[in-house]
C-alpha atoms as a PDB file:
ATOM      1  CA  UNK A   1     133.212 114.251 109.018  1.00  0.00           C
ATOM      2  CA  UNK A   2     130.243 116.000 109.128  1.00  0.00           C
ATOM      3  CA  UNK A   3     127.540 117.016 106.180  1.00  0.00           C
ATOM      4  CA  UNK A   4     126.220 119.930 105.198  1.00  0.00           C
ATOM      5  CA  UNK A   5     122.394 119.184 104.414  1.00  0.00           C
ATOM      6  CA  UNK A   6     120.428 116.326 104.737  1.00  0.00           C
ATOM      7  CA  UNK A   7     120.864 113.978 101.969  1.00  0.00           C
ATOM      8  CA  UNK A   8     124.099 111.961 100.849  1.00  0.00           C
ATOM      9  CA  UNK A   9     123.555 109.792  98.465  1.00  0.00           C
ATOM     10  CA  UNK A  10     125.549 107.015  97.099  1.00  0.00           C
ATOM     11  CA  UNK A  11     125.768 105.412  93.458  1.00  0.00           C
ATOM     12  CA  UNK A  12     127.915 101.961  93.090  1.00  0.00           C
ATOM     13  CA  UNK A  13     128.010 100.715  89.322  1.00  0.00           C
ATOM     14  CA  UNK A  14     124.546 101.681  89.333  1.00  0.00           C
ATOM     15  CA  UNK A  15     122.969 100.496  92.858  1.00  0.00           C
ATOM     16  CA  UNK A  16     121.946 102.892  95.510  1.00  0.00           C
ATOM     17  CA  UNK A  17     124.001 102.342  98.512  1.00  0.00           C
ATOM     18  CA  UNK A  18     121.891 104.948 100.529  1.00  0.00           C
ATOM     19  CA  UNK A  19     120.734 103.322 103.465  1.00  0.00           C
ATOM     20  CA  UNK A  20     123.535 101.353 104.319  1.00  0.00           C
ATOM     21  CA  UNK A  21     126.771 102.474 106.280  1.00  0.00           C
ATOM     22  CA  UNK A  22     129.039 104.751 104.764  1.00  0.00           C
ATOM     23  CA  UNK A  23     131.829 107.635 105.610  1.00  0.00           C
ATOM     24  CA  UNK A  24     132.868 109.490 102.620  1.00  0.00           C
ATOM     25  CA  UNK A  25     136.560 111.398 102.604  1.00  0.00           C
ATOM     26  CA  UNK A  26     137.538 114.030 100.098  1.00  0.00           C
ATOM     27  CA  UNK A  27     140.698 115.409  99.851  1.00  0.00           C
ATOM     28  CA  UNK A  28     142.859 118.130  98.009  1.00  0.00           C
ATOM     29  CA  UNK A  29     146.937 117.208  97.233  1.00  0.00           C
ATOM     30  CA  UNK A  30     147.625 119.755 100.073  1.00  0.00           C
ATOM     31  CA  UNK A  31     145.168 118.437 102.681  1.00  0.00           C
ATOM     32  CA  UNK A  32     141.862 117.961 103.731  1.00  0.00           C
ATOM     33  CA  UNK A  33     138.818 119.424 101.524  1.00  0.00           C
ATOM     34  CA  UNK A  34     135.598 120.294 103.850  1.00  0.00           C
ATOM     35  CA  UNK A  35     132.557 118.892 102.073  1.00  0.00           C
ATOM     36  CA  UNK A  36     130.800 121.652 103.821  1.00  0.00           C
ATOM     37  CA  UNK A  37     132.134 123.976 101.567  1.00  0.00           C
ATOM     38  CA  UNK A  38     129.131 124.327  98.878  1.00  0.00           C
ATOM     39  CA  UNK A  39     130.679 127.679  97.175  1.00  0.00           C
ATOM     40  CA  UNK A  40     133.081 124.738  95.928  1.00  0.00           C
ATOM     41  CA  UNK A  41     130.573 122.967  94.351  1.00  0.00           C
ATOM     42  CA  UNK A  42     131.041 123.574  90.553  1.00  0.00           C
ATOM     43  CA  UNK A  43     134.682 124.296  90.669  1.00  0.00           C
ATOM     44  CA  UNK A  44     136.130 123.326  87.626  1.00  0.00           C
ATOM     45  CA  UNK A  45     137.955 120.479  88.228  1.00  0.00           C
ATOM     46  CA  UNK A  46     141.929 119.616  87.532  1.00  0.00           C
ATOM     47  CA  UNK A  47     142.514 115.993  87.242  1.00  0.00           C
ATOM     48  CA  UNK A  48     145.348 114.335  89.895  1.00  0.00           C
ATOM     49  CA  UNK A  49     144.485 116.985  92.310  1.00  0.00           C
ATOM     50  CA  UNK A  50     141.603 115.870  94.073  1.00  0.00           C
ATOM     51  CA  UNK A  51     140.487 112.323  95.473  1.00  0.00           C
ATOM     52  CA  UNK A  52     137.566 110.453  97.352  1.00  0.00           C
ATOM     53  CA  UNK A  53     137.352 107.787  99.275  1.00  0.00           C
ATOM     54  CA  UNK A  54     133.716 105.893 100.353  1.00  0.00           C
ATOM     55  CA  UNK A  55     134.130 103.382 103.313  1.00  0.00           C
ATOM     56  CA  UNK A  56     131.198 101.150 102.687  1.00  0.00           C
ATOM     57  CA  UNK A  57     129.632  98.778 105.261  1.00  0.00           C
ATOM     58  CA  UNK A  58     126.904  96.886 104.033  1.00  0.00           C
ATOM     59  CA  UNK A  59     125.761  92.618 103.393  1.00  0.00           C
ATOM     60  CA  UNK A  60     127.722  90.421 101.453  1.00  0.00           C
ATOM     61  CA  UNK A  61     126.467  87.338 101.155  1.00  0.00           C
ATOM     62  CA  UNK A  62     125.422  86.070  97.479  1.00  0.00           C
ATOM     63  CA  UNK A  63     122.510  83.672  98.833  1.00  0.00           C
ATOM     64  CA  UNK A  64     120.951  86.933 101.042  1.00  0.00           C
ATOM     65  CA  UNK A  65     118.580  88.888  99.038  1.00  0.00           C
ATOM     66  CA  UNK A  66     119.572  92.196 101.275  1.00  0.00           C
ATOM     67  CA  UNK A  67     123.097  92.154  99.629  1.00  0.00           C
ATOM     68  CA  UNK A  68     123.782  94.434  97.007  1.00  0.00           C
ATOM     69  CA  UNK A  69     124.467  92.169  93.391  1.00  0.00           C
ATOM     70  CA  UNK A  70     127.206  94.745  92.606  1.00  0.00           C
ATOM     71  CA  UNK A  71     129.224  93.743  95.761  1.00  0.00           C
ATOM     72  CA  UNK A  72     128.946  89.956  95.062  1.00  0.00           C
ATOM     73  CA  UNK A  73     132.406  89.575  93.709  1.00  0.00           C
ATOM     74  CA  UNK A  74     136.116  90.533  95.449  1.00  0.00           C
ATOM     75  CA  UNK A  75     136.253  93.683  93.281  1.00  0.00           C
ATOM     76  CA  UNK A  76     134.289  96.282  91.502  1.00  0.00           C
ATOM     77  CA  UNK A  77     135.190  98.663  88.576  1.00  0.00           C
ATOM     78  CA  UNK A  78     132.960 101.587  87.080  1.00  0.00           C
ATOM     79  CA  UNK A  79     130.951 105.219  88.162  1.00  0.00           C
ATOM     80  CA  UNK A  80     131.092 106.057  91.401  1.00  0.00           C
ATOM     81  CA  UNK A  81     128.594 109.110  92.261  1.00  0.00           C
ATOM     82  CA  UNK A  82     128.390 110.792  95.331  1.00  0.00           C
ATOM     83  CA  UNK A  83     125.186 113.579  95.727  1.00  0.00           C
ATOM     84  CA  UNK A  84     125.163 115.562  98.424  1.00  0.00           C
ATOM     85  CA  UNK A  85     121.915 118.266  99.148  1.00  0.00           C
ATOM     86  CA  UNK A  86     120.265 120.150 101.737  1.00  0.00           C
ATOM     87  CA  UNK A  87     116.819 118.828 101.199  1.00  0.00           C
ATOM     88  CA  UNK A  88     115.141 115.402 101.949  1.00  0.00           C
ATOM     89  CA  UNK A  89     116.058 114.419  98.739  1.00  0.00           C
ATOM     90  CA  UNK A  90     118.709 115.707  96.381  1.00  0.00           C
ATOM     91  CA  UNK A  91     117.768 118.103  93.716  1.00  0.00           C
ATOM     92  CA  UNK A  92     118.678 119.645  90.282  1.00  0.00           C
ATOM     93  CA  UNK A  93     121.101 121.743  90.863  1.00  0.00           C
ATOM     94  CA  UNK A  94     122.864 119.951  94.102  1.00  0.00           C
ATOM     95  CA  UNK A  95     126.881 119.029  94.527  1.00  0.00           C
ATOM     96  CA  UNK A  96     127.768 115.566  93.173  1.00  0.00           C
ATOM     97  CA  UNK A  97     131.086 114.304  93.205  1.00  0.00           C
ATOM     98  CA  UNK A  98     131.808 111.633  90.452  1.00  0.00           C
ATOM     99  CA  UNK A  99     134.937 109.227  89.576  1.00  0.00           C
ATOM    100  CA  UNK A 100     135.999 106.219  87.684  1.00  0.00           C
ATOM    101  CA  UNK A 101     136.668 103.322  90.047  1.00  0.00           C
ATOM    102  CA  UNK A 102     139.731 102.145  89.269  1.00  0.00           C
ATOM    103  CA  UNK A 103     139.608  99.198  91.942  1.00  0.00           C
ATOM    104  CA  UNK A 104     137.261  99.029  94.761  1.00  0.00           C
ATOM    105  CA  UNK A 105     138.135  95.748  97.335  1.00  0.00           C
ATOM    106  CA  UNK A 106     136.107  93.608  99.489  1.00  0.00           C
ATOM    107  CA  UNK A 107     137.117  91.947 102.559  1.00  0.00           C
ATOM    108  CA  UNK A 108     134.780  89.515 104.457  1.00  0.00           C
ATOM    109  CA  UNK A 109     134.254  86.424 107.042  1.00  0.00           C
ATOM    110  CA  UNK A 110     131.492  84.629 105.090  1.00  0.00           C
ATOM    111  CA  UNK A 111     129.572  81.812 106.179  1.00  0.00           C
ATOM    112  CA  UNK A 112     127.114  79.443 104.760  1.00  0.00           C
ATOM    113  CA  UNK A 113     123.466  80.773 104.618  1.00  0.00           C
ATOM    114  CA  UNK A 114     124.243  84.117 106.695  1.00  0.00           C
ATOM    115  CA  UNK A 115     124.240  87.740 106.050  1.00  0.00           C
ATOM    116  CA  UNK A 116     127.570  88.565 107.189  1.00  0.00           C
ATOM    117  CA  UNK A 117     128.463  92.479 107.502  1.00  0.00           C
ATOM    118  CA  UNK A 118     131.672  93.845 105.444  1.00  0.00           C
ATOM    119  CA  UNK A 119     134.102  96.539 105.384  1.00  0.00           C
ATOM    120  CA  UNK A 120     134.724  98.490 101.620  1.00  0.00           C
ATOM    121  CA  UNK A 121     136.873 101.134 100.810  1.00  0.00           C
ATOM    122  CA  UNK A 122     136.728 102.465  97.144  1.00  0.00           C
ATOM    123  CA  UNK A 123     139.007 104.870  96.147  1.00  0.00           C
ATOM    124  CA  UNK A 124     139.901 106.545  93.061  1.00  0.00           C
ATOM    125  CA  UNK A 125     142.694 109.802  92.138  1.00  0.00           C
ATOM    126  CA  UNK A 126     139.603 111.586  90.515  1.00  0.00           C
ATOM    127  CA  UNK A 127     141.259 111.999  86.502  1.00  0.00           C
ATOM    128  CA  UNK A 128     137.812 110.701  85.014  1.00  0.00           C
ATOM    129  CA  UNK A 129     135.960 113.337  87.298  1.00  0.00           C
ATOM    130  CA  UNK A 130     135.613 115.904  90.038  1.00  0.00           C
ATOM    131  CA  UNK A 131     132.745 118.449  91.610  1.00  0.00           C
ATOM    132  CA  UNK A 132     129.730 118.463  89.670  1.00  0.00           C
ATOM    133  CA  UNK A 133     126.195 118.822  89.430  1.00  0.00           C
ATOM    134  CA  UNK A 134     122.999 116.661  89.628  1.00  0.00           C
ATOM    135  CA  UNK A 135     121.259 117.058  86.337  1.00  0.00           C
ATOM    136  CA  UNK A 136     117.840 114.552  87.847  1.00  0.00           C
ATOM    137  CA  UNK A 137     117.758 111.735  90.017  1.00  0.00           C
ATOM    138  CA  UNK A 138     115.660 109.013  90.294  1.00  0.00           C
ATOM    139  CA  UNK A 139     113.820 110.502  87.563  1.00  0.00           C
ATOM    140  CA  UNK A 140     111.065 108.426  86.374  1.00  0.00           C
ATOM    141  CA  UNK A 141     109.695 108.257  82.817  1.00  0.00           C
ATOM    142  CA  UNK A 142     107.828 105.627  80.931  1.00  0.00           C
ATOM    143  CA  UNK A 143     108.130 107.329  76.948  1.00  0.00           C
ATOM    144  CA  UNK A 144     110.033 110.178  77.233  1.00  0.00           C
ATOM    145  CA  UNK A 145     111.178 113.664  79.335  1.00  0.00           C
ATOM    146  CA  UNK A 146     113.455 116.791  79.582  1.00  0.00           C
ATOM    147  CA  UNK A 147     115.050 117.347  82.776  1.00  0.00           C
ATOM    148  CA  UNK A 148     114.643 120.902  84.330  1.00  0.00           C
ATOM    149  CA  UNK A 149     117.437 123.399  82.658  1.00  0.00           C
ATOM    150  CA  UNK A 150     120.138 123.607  85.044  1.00  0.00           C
ATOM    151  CA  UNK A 151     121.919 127.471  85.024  1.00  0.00           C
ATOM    152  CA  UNK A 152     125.810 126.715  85.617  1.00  0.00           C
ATOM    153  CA  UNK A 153     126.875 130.370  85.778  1.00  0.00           C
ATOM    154  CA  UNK A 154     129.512 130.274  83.015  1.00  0.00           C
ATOM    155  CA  UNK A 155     130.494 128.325  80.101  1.00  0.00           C
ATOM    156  CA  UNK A 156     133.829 126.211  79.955  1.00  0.00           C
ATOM    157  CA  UNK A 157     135.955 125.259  76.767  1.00  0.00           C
ATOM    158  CA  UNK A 158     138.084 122.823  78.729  1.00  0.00           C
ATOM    159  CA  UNK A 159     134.943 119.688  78.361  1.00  0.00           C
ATOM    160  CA  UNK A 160     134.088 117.602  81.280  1.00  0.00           C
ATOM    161  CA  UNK A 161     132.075 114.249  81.728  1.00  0.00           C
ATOM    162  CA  UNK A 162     128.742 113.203  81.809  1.00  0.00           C
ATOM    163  CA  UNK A 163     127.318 110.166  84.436  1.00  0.00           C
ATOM    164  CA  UNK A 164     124.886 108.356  84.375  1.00  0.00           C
ATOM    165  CA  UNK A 165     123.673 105.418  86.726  1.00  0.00           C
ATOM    166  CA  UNK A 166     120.502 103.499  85.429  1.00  0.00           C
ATOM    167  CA  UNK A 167     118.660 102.223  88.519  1.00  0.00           C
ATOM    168  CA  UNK A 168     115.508 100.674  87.548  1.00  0.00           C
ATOM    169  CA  UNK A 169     114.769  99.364  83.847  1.00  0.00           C
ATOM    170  CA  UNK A 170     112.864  96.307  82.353  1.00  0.00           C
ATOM    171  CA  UNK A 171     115.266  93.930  80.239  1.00  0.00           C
ATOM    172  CA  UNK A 172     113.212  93.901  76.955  1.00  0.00           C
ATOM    173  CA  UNK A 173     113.319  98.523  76.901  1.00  0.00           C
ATOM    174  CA  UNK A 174     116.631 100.423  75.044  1.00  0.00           C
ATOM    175  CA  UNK A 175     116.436 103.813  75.220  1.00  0.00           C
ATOM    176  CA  UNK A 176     118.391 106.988  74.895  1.00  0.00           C
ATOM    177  CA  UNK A 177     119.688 109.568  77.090  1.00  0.00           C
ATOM    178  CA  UNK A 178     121.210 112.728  75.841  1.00  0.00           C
ATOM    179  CA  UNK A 179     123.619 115.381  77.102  1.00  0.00           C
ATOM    180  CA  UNK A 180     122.303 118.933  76.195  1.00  0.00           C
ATOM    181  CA  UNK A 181     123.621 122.719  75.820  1.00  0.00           C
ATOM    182  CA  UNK A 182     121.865 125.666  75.132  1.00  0.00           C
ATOM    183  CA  UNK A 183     123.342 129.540  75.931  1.00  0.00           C
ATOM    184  CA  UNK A 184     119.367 129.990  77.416  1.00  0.00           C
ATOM    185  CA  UNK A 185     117.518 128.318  79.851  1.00  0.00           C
ATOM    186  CA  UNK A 186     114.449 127.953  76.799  1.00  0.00           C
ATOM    187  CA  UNK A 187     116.918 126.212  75.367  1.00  0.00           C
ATOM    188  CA  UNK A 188     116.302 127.514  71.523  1.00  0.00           C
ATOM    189  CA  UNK A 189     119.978 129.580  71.138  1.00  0.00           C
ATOM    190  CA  UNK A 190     123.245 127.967  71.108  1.00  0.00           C
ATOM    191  CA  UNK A 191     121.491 124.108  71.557  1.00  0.00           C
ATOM    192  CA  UNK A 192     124.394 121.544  71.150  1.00  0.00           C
ATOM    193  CA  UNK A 193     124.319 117.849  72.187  1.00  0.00           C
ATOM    194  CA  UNK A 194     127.524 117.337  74.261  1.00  0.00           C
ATOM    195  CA  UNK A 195     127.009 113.525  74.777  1.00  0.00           C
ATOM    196  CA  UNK A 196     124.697 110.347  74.087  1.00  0.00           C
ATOM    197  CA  UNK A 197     124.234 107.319  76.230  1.00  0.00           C
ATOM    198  CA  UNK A 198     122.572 104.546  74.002  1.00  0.00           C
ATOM    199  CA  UNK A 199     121.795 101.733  76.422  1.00  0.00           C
ATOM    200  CA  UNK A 200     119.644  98.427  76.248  1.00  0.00           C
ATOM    201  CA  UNK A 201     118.494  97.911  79.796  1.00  0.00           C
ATOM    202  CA  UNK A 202     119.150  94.078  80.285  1.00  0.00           C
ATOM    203  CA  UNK A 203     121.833  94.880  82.933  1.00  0.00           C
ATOM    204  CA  UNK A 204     121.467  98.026  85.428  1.00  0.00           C
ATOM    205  CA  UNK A 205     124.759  99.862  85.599  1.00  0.00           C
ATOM    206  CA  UNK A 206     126.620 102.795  85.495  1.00  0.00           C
ATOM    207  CA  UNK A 207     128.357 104.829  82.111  1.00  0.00           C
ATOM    208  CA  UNK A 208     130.533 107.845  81.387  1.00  0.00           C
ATOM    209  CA  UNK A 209     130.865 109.916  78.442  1.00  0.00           C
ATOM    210  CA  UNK A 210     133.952 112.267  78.037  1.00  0.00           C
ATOM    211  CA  UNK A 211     133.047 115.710  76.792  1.00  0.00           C
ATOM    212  CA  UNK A 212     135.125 117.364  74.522  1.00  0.00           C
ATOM    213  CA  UNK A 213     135.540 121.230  73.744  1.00  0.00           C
ATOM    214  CA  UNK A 214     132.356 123.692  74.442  1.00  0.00           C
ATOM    215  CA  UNK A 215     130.057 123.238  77.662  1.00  0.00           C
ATOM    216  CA  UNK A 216     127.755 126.098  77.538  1.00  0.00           C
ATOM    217  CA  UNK A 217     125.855 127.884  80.435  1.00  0.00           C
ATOM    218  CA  UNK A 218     122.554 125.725  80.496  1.00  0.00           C
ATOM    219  CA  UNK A 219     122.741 122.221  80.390  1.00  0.00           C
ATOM    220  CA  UNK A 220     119.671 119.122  80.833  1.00  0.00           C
ATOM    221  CA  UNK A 221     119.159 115.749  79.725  1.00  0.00           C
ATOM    222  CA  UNK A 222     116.674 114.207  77.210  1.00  0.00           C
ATOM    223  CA  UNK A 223     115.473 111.140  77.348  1.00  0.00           C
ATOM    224  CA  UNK A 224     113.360 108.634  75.158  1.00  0.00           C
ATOM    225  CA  UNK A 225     112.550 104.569  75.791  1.00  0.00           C
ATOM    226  CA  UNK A 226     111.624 101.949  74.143  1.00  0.00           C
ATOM    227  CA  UNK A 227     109.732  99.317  74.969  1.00  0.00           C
ATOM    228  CA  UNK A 228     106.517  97.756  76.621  1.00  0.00           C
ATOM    229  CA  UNK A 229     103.785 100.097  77.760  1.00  0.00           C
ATOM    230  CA  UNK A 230     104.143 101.209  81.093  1.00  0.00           C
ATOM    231  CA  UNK A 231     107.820  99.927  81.546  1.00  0.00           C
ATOM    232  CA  UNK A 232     109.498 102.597  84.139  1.00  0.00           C
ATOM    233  CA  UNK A 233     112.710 103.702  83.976  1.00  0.00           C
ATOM    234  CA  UNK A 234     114.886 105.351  87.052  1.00  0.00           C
ATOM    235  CA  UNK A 235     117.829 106.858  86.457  1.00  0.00           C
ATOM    236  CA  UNK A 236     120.440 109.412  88.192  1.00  0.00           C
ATOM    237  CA  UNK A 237     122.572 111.878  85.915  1.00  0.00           C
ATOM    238  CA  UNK A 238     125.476 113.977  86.800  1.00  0.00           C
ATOM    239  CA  UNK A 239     128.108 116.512  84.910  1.00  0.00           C
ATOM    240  CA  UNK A 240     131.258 117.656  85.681  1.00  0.00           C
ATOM    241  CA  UNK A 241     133.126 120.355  84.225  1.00  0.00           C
ATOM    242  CA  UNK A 242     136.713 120.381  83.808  1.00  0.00           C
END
């Protein structure tokens, strides 16, 4: 299936697949969705009628440092992001499509000592997600930061859910990420917080928050850490409206 754009990139329980092997499949109930579709992009979504699928081919092998720690076991559970853009990197503002794995299985031929390729498939009926948009990724901060205001045309009263994947972090930092609303893009009318993540960053990894009620027009994150001097941390951040 071909891509609109340049840049697909792939979140796993919080590691970047990008780089490795991967076909992605989206689909409607009544047939096949076209990715290439971008005026689709912040549809609101209806849970049980859309799905993904990500065929994965990568290195499993638990003694290879190449292999991805999140693929180590037989199965996987957690965020799955997908960002798709039309830039060398993606942007605020690009198409993400985000789920809760329900099951993701890995079958293999391992052997002693060698990095031994694999075939993945991780699918999931899409009820913990949908469309969305990138609010930052691989943002970097080392105290704090406020993502760029991101205009999503009209406000929804039906919620959504919030992702976030935290790819780079030093074990001794916690830090908080918030989920913000505001009915301007200064953000100083109508500013609600639609969701917290309060994380301790001794294991990278990927969360969800459900949001309930209101989503107004502008949305960002906010984000403070905790922690040594100069620790950086990385993370991607998505929302979907339902």
């Amino acid at each position: 299936m071909a891509l609109a754009g340049d840049h697909v990139q792939v979140y796993v329980g919080g590691f970047d697949l990008t780089g490795d092997m991967n076909r992605i499949g989206m689909g409607d109930r009544y047939g096949t969705h076209d990715v290439t579709a971008f005026g689709d992009a912040v549809h609101n979504f209806i849970a049980g009628q859309r799905q993904v699928s990500l065929e994965h081919a990568g290195y499993l092998n638990a003694q290879a440092a190449s292999s991805h720690p999140v693929l180590r076991s037989g199965e996987v559970q957690g965020s799955v992001s997908i960002m798709l853009g039309q830039n060398s990197a993606p942007v605020v503002g690009d198409p993400t499509y985000s789920l809760r794995l329900i099951q993701g299985r890995y079958g293999t031929m391992p052997e002693v000592a060698r990095v031994v390729p694999f075939m993945a498939q991780l699918a999931g009926t899409g009820g913990d997600g949908g469309w969305g948009r990138a609010l930052a990724v691989n943002t970097s901060f080392t105290n704090s930061i406020s993502g760029t205001a991101l205009d999503d045309g009209a406000a929804t009263v039906r919620g959504g859910a919030a992702f976030l994947h935290i790819l780079q972090a030093a074990a001794a930092d916690t830090y908080s990420i918030i989920v913000e609303g505001a009915t301007n893009v200064g953000f100083s009318t109508g500013v609600v917080t639609l969701g917290t993540f309060a994380l301790n960053a001794s294991a990278l990894g990927s969360e969800r928050l459900a949001i309930a009620g209101n989503i107004p027009q502008f949305v960002r994150f906010r984000a403070t850490r905790t922690g040594a001097a100069g620790n950086t941390v990385r993370i991607a951040a998505s929302l979907v409206r339902f």
